[in-house]
PDB file of N, CA and C in Angstrom:
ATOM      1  N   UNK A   1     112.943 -76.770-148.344  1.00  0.00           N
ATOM      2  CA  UNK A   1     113.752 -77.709-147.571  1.00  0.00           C
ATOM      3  C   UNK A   1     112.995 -78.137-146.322  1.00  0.00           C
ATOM      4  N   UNK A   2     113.114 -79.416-146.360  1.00  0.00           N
ATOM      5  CA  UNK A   2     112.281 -80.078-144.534  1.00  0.00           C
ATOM      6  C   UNK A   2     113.597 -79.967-143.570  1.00  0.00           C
ATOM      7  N   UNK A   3     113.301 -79.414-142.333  1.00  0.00           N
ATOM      8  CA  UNK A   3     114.650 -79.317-141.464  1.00  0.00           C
ATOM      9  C   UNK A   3     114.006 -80.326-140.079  1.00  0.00           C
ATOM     10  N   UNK A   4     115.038 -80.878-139.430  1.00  0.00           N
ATOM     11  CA  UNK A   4     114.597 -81.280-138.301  1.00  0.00           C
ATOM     12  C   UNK A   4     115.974 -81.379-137.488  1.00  0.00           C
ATOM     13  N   UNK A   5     115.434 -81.471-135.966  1.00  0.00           N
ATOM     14  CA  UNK A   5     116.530 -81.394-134.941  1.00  0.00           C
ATOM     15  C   UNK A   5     116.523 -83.382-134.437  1.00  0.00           C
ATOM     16  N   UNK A   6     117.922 -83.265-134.648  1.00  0.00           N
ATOM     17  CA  UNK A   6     117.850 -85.043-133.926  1.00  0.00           C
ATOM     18  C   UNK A   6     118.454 -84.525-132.611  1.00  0.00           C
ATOM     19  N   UNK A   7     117.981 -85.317-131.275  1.00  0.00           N
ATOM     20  CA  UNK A   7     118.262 -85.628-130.531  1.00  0.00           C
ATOM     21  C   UNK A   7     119.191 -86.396-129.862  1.00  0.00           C
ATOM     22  N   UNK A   8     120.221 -87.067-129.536  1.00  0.00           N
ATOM     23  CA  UNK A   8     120.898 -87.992-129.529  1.00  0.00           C
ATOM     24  C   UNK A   8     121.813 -88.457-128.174  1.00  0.00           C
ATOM     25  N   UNK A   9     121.730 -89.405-127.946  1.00  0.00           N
ATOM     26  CA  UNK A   9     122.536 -90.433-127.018  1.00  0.00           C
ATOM     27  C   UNK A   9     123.163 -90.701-127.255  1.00  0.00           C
ATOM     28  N   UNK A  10     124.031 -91.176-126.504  1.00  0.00           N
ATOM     29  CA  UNK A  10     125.574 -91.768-126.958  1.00  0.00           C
ATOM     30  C   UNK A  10     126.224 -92.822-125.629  1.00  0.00           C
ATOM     31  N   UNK A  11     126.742 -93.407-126.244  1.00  0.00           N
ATOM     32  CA  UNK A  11     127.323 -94.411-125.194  1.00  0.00           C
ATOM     33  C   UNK A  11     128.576 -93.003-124.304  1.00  0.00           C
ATOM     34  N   UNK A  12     128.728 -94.187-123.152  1.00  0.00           N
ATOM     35  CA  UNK A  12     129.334 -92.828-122.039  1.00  0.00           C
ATOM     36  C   UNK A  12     130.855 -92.663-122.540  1.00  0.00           C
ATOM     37  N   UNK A  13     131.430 -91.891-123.023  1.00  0.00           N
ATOM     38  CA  UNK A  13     132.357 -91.022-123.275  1.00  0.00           C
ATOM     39  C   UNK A  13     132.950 -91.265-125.222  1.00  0.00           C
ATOM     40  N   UNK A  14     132.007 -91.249-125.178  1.00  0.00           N
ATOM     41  CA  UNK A  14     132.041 -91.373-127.155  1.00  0.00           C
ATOM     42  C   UNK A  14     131.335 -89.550-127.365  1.00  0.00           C
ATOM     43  N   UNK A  15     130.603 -88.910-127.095  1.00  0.00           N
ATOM     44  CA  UNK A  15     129.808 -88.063-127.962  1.00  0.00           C
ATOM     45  C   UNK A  15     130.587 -86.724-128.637  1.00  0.00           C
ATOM     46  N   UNK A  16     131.571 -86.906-128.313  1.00  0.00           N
ATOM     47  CA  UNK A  16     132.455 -85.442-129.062  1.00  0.00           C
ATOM     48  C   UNK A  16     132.856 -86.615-130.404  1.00  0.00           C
ATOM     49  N   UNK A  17     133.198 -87.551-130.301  1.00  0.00           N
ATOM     50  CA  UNK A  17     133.270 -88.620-131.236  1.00  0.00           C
ATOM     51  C   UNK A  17     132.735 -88.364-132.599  1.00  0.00           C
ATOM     52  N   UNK A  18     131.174 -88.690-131.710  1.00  0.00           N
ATOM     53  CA  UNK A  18     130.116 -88.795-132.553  1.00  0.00           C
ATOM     54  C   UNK A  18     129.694 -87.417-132.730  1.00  0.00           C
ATOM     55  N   UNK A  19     130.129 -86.726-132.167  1.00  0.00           N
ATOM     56  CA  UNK A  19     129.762 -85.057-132.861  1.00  0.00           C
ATOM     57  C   UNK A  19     130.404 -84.955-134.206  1.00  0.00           C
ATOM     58  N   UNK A  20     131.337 -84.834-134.121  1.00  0.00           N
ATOM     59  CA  UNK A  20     132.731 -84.747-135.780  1.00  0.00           C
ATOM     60  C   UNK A  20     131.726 -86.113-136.354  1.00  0.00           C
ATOM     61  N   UNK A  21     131.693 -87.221-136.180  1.00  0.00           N
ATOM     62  CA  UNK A  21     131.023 -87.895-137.106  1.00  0.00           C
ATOM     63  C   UNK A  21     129.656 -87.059-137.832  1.00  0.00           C
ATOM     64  N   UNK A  22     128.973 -86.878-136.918  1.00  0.00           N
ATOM     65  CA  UNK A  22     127.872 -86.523-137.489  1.00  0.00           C
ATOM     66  C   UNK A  22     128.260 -84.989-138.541  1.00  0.00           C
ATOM     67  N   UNK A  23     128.520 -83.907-137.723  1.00  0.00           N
ATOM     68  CA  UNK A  23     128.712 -82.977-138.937  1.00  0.00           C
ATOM     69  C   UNK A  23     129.483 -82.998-140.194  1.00  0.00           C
ATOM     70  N   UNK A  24     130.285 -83.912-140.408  1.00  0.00           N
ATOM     71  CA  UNK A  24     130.253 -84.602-141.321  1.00  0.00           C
ATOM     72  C   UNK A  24     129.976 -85.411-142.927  1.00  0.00           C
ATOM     73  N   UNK A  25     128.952 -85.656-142.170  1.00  0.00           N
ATOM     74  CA  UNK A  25     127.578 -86.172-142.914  1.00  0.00           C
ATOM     75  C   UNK A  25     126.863 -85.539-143.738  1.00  0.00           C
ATOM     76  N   UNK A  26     126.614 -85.523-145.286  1.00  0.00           N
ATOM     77  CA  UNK A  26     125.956 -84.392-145.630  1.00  0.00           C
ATOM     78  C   UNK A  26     124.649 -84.715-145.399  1.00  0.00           C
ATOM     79  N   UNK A  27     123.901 -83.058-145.399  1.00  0.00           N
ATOM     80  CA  UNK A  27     122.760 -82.665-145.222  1.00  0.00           C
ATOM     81  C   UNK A  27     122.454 -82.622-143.770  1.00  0.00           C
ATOM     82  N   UNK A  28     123.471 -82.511-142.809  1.00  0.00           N
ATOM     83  CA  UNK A  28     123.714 -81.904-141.396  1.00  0.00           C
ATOM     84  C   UNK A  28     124.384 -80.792-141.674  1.00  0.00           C
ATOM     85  N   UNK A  29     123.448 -79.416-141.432  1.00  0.00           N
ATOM     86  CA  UNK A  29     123.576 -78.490-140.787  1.00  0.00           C
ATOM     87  C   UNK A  29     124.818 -78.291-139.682  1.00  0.00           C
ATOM     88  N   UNK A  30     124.561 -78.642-138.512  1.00  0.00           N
ATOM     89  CA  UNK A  30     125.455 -78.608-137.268  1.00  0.00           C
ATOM     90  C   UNK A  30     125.119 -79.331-136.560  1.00  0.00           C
ATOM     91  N   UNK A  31     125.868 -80.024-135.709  1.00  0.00           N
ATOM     92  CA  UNK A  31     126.041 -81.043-134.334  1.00  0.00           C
ATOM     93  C   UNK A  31     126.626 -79.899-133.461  1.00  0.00           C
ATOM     94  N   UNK A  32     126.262 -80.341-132.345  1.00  0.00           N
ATOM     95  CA  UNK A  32     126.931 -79.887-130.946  1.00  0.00           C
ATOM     96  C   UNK A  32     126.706 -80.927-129.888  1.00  0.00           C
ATOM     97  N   UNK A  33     128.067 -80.848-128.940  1.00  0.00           N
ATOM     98  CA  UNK A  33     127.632 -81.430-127.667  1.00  0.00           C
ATOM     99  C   UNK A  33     126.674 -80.632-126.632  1.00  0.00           C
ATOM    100  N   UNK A  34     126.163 -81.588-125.952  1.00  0.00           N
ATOM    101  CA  UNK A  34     125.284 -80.547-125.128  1.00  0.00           C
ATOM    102  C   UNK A  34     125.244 -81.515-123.788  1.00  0.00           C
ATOM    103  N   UNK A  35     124.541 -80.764-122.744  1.00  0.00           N
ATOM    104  CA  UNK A  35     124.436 -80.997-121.548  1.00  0.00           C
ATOM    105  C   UNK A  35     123.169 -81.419-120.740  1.00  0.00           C
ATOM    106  N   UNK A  36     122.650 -82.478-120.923  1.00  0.00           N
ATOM    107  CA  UNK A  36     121.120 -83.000-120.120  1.00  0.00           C
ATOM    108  C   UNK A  36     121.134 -84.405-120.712  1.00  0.00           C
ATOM    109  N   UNK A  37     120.130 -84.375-120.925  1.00  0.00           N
ATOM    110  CA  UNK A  37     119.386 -86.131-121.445  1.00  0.00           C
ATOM    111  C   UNK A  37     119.889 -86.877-122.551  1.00  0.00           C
ATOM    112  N   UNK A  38     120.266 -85.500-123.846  1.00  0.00           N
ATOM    113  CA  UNK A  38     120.758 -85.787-124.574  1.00  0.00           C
ATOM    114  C   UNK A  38     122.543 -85.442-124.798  1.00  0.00           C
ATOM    115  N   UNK A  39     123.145 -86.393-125.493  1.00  0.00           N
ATOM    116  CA  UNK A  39     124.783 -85.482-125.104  1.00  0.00           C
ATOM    117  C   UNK A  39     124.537 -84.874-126.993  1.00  0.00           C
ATOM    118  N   UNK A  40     123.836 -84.705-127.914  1.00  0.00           N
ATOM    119  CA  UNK A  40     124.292 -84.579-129.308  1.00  0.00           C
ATOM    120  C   UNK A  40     122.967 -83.391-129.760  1.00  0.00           C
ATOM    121  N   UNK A  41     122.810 -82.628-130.378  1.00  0.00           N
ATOM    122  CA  UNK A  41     121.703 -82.220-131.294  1.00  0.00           C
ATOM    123  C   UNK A  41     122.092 -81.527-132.082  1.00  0.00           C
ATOM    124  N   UNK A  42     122.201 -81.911-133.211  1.00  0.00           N
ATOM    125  CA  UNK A  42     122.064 -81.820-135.179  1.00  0.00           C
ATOM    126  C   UNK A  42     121.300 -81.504-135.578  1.00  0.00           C
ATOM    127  N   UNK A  43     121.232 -80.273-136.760  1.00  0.00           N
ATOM    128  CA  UNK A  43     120.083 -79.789-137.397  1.00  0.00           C
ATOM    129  C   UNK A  43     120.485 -80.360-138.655  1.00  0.00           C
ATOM    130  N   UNK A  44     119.624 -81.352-139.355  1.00  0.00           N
ATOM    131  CA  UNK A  44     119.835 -81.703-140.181  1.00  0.00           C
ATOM    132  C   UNK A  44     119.059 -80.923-141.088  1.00  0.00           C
ATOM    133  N   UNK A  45     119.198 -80.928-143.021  1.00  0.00           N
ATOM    134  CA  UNK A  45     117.887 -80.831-143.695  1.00  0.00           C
ATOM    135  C   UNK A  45     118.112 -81.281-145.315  1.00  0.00           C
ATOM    136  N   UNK A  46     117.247 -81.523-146.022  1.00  0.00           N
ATOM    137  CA  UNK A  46     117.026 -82.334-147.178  1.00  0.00           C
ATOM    138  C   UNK A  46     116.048 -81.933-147.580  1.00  0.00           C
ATOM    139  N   UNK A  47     115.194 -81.852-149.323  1.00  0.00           N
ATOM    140  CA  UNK A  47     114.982 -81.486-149.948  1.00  0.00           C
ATOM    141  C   UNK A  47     113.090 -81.619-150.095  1.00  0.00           C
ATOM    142  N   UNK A  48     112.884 -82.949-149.213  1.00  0.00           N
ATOM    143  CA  UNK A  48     112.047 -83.475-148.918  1.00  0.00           C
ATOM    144  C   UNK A  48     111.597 -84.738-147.718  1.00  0.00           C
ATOM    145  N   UNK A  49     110.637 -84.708-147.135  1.00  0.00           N
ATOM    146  CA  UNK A  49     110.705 -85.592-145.993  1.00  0.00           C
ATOM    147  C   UNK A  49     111.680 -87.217-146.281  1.00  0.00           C
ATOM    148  N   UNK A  50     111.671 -87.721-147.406  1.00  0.00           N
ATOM    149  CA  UNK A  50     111.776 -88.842-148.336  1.00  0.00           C
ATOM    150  C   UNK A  50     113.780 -88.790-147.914  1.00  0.00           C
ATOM    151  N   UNK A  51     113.965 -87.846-148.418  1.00  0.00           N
ATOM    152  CA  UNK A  51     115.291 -87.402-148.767  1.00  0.00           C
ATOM    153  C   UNK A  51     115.312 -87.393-147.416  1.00  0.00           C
ATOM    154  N   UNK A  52     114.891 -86.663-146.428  1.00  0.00           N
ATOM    155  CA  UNK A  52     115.496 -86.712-145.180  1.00  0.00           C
ATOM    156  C   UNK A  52     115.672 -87.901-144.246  1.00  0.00           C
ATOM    157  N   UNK A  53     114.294 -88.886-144.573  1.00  0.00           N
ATOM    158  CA  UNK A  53     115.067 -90.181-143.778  1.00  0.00           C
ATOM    159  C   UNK A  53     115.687 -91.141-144.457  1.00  0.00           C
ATOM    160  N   UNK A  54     115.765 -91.130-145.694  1.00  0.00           N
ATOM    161  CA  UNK A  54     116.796 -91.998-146.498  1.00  0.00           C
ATOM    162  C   UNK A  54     118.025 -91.426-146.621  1.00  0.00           C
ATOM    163  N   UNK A  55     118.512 -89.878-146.891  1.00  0.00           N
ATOM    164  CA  UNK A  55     119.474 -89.632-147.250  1.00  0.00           C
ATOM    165  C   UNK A  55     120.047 -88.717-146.005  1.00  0.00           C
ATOM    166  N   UNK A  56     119.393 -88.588-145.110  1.00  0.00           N
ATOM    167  CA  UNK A  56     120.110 -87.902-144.635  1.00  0.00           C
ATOM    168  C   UNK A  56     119.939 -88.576-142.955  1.00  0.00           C
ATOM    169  N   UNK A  57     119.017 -88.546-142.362  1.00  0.00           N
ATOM    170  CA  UNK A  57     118.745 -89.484-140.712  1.00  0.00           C
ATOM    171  C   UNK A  57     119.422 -90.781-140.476  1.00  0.00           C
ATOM    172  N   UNK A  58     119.090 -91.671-142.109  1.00  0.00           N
ATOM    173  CA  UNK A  58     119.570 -93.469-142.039  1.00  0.00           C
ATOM    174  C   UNK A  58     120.815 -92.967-141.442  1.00  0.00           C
ATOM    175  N   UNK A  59     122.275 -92.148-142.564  1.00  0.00           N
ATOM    176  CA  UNK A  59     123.255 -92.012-142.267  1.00  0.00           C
ATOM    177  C   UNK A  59     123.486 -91.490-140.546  1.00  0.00           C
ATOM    178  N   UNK A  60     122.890 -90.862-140.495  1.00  0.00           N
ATOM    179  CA  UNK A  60     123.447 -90.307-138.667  1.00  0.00           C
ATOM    180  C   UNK A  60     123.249 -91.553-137.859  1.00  0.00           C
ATOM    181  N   UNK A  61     122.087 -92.938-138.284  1.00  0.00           N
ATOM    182  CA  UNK A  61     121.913 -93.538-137.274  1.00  0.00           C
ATOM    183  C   UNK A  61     123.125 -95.117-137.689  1.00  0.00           C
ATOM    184  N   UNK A  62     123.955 -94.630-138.631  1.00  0.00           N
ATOM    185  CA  UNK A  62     125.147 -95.688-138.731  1.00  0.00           C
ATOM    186  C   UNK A  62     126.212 -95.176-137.987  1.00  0.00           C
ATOM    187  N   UNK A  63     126.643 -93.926-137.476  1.00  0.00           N
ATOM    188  CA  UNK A  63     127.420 -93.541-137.020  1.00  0.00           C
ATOM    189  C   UNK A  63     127.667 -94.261-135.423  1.00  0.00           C
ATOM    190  N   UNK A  64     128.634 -95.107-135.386  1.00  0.00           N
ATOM    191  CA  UNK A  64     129.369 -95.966-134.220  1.00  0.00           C
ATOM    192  C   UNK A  64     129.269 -94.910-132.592  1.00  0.00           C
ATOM    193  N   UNK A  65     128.187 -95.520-131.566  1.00  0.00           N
ATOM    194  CA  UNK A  65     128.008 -95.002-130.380  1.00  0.00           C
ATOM    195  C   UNK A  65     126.761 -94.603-130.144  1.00  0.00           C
ATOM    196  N   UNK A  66     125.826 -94.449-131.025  1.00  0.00           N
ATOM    197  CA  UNK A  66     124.577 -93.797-131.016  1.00  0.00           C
ATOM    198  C   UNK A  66     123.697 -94.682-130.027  1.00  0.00           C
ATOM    199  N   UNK A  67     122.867 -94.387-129.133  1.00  0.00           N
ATOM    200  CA  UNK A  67     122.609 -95.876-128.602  1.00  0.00           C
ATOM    201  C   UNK A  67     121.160 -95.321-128.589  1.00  0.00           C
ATOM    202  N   UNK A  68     120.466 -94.134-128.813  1.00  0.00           N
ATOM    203  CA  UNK A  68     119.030 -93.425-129.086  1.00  0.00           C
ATOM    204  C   UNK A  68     119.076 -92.303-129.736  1.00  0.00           C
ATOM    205  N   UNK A  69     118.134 -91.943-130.798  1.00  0.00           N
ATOM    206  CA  UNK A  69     117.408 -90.052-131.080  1.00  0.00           C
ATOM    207  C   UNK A  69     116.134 -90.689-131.151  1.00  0.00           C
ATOM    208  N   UNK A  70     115.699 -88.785-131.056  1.00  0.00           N
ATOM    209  CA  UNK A  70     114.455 -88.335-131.529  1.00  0.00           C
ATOM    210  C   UNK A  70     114.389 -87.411-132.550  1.00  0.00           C
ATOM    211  N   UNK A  71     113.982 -87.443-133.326  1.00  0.00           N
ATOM    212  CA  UNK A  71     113.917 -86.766-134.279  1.00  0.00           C
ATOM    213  C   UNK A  71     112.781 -85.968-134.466  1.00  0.00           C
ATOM    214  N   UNK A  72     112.929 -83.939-134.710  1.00  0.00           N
ATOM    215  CA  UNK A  72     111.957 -83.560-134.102  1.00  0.00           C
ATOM    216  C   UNK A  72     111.622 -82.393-135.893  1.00  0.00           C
ATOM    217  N   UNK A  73     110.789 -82.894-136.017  1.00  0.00           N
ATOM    218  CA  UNK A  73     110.549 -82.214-137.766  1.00  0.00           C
ATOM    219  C   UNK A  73     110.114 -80.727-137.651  1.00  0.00           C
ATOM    220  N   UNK A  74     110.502 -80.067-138.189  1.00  0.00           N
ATOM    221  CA  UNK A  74     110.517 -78.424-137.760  1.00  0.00           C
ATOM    222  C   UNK A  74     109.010 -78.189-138.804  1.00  0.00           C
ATOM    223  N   UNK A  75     108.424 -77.694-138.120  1.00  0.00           N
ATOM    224  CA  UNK A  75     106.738 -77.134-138.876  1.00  0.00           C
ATOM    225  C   UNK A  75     106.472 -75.801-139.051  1.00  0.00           C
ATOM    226  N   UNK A  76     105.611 -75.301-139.943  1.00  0.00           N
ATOM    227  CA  UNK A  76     105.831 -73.831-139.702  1.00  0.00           C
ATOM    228  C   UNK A  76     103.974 -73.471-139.428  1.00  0.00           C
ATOM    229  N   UNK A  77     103.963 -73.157-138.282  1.00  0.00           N
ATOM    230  CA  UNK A  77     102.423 -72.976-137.903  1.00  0.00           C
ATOM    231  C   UNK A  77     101.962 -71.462-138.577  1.00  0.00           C
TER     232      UNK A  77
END
C-alpha cells in the first residue's frame, strides 16, 4: 500500500465540515482537525501511487471548502 499525509486548508469556519467529508471518502484512513497552518490532515492510502491520485486524492480535492493541500507521500528509507 502507498500511504500519504494531505495537508489541508479550508476556508474560515468550514474545516470540521470538511473533516466528516473527508473521512468519509474511501481510502482515507483518518482526518482530524488541527491547529497551525493547516486546519485538516488525512492519512490517506491506495494500492498504488496511480490509485492514490485518481482514486483516492482527486476525491478529497472535490470536497466543498478546500481552498489548498500538500500532499506528503510516506517513504520508507
Amino acid at each position: 500500500m502507498v500511504k500519504a499525509y494531505m495537508l489541508v486548508q479550508t476556508e474560515v469556519g468550514v474545516s470540521a465540515r470538511v473533516t466528516r467529508a473527508i473521512r468519509a471518502l474511501p481510502g482515507v484512513v483518518s482526518a482530524e482537525d488541527v491547529a497551525g497552518p493547516y486546519d485538516v490532515i488525512a492519512c490517506v492510502e491506495a494500492p498504488s501511487v496511480a490509485d492514490l491520485g485518481r482514486g483516492v486524492i482527486a476525491h478529497v480535492l472535490e470536497v466543498p471548502g478546500i481552498t489548498r493541500t500538500t500532499t506528503c507521500t510516506v517513504v520508507e528509507l
